[in-house]
N, C-alpha and C. Protein backbone atom coordinates (compact mmCIF):
# COMPACT_ATOMS: atom_id res chain seq x y z
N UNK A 1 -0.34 -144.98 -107.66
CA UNK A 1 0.18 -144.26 -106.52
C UNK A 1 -0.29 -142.81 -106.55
N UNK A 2 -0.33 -142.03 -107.76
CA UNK A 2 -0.55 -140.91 -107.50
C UNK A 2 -2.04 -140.52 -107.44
N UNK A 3 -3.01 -141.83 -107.81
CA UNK A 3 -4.80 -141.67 -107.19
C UNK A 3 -4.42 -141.56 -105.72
N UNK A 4 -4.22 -142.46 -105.19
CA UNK A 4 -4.09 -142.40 -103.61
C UNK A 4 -3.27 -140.98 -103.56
N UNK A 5 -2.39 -140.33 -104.20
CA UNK A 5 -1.72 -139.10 -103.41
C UNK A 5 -2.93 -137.94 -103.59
N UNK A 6 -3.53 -138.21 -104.86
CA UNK A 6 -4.44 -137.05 -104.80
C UNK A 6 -5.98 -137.39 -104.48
N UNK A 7 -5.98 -138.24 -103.55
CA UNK A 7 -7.32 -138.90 -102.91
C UNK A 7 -8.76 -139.37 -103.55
N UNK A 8 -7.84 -140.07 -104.86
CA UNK A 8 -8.99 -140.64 -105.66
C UNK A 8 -8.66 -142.59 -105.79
N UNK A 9 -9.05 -142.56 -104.64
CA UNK A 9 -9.77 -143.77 -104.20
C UNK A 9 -10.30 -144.70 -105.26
N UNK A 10 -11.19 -144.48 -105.66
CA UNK A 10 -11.54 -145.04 -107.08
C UNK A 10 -11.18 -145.35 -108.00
N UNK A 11 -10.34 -144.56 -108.37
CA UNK A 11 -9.34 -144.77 -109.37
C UNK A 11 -8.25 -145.63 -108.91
N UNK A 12 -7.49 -145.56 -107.95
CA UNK A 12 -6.58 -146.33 -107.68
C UNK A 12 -7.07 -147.91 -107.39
N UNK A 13 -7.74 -148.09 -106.76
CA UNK A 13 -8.87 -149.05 -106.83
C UNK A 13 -9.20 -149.97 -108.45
N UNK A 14 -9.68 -148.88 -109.13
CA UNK A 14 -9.97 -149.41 -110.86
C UNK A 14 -8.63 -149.69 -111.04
N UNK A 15 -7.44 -148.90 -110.86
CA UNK A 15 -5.76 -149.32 -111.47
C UNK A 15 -5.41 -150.38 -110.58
N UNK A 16 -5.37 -150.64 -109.86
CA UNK A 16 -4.94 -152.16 -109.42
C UNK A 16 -5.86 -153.22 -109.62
N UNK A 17 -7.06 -152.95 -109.95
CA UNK A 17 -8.08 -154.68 -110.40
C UNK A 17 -7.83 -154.38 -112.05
N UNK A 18 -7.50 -153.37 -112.56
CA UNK A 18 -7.01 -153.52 -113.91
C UNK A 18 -5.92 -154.37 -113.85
N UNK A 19 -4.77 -154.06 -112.95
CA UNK A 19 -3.39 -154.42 -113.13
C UNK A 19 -3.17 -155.93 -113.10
N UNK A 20 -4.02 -155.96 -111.75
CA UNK A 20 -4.26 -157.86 -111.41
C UNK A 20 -4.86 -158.62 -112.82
N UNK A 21 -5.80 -158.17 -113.20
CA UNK A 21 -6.30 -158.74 -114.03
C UNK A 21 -5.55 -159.48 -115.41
N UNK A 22 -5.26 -157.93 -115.79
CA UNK A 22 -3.94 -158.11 -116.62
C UNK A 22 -2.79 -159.22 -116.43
N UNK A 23 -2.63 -159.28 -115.16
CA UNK A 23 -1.32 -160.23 -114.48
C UNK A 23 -1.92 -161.49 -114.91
N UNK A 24 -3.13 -161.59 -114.13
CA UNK A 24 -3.66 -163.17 -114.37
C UNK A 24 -4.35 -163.42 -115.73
N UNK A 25 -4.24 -162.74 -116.85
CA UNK A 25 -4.18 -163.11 -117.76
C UNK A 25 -3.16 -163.20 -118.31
N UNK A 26 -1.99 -162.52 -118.37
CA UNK A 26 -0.63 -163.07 -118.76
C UNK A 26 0.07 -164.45 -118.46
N UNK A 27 -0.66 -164.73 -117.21
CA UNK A 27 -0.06 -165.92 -116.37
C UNK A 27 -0.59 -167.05 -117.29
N UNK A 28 -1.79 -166.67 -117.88
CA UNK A 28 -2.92 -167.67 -118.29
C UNK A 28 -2.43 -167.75 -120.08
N UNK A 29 -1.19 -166.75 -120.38
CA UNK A 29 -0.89 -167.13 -121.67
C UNK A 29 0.10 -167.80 -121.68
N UNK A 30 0.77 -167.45 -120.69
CA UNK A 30 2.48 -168.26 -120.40
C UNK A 30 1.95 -169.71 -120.26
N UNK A 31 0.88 -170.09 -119.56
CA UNK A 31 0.49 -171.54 -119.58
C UNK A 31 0.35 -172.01 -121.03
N UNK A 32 -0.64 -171.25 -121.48
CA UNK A 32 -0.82 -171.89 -122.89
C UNK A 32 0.12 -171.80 -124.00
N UNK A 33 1.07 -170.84 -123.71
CA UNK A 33 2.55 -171.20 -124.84
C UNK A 33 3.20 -172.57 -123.97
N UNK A 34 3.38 -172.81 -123.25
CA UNK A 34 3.87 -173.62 -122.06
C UNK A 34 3.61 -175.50 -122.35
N UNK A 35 1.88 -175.10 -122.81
CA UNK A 35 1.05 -176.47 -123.25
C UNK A 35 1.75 -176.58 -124.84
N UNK A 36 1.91 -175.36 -125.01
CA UNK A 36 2.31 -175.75 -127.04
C UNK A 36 3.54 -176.25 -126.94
N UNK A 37 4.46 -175.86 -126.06
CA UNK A 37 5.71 -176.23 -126.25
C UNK A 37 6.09 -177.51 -125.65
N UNK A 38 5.47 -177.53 -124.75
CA UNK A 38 4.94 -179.41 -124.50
C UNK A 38 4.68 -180.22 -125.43
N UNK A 39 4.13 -180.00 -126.27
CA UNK A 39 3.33 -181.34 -127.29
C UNK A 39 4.25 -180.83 -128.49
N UNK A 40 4.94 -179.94 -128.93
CA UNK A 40 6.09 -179.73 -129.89
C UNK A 40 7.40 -180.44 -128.91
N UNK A 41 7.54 -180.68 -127.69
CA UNK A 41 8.53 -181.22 -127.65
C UNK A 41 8.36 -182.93 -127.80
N UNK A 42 7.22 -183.01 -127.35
CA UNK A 42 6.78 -184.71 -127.21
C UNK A 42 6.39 -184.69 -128.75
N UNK A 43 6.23 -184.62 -129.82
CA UNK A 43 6.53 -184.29 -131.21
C UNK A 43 7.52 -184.81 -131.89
N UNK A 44 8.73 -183.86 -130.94
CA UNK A 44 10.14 -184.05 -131.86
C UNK A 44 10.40 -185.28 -130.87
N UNK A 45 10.54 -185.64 -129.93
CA UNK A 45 11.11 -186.86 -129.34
C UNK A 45 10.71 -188.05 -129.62
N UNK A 46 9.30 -187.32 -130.22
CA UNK A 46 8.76 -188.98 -130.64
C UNK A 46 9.17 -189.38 -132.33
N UNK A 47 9.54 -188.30 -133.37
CA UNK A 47 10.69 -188.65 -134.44
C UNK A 47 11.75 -189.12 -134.27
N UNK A 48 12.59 -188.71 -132.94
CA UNK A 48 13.61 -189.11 -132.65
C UNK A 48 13.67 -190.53 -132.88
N UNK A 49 12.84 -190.86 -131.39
CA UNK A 49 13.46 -192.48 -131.06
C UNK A 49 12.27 -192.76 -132.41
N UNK A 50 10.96 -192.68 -133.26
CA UNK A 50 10.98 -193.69 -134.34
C UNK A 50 12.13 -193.80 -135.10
N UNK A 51 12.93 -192.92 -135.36
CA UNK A 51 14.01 -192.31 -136.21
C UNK A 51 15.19 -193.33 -135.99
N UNK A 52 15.46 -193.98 -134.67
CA UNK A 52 16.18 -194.45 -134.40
C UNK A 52 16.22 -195.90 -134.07
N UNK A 53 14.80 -196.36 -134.17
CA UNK A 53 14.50 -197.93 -134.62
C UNK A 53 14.79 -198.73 -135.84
């Protein structure tokens, strides 16, 4: 906000495709903790029910 107040274009420009970027790589880690915690849960469920045969 304060590139745009002091009319540097460019910069504010570079700070928001930084920011995005950043975003969509965070998004892109939450998936992959997301995938781990998937196959740790299909893991323990699958001790379970052998557990229980």
């Amino acid at each position: 906000m304060f590139a745009l107040f002091v009319d540097q274009l460019w910069l504010a420009e570079l700070c928001f495709g930084l920011a995005l970027g950043l975003l969509v790589s965070s998004l892109l880690v939450s998936l992959y903790e997301i995938m781990i915690s998937t196959k740790a849960i299909e893991a323990e469920l699958a001790d379970i029910v052998a557990k229980g045969r």
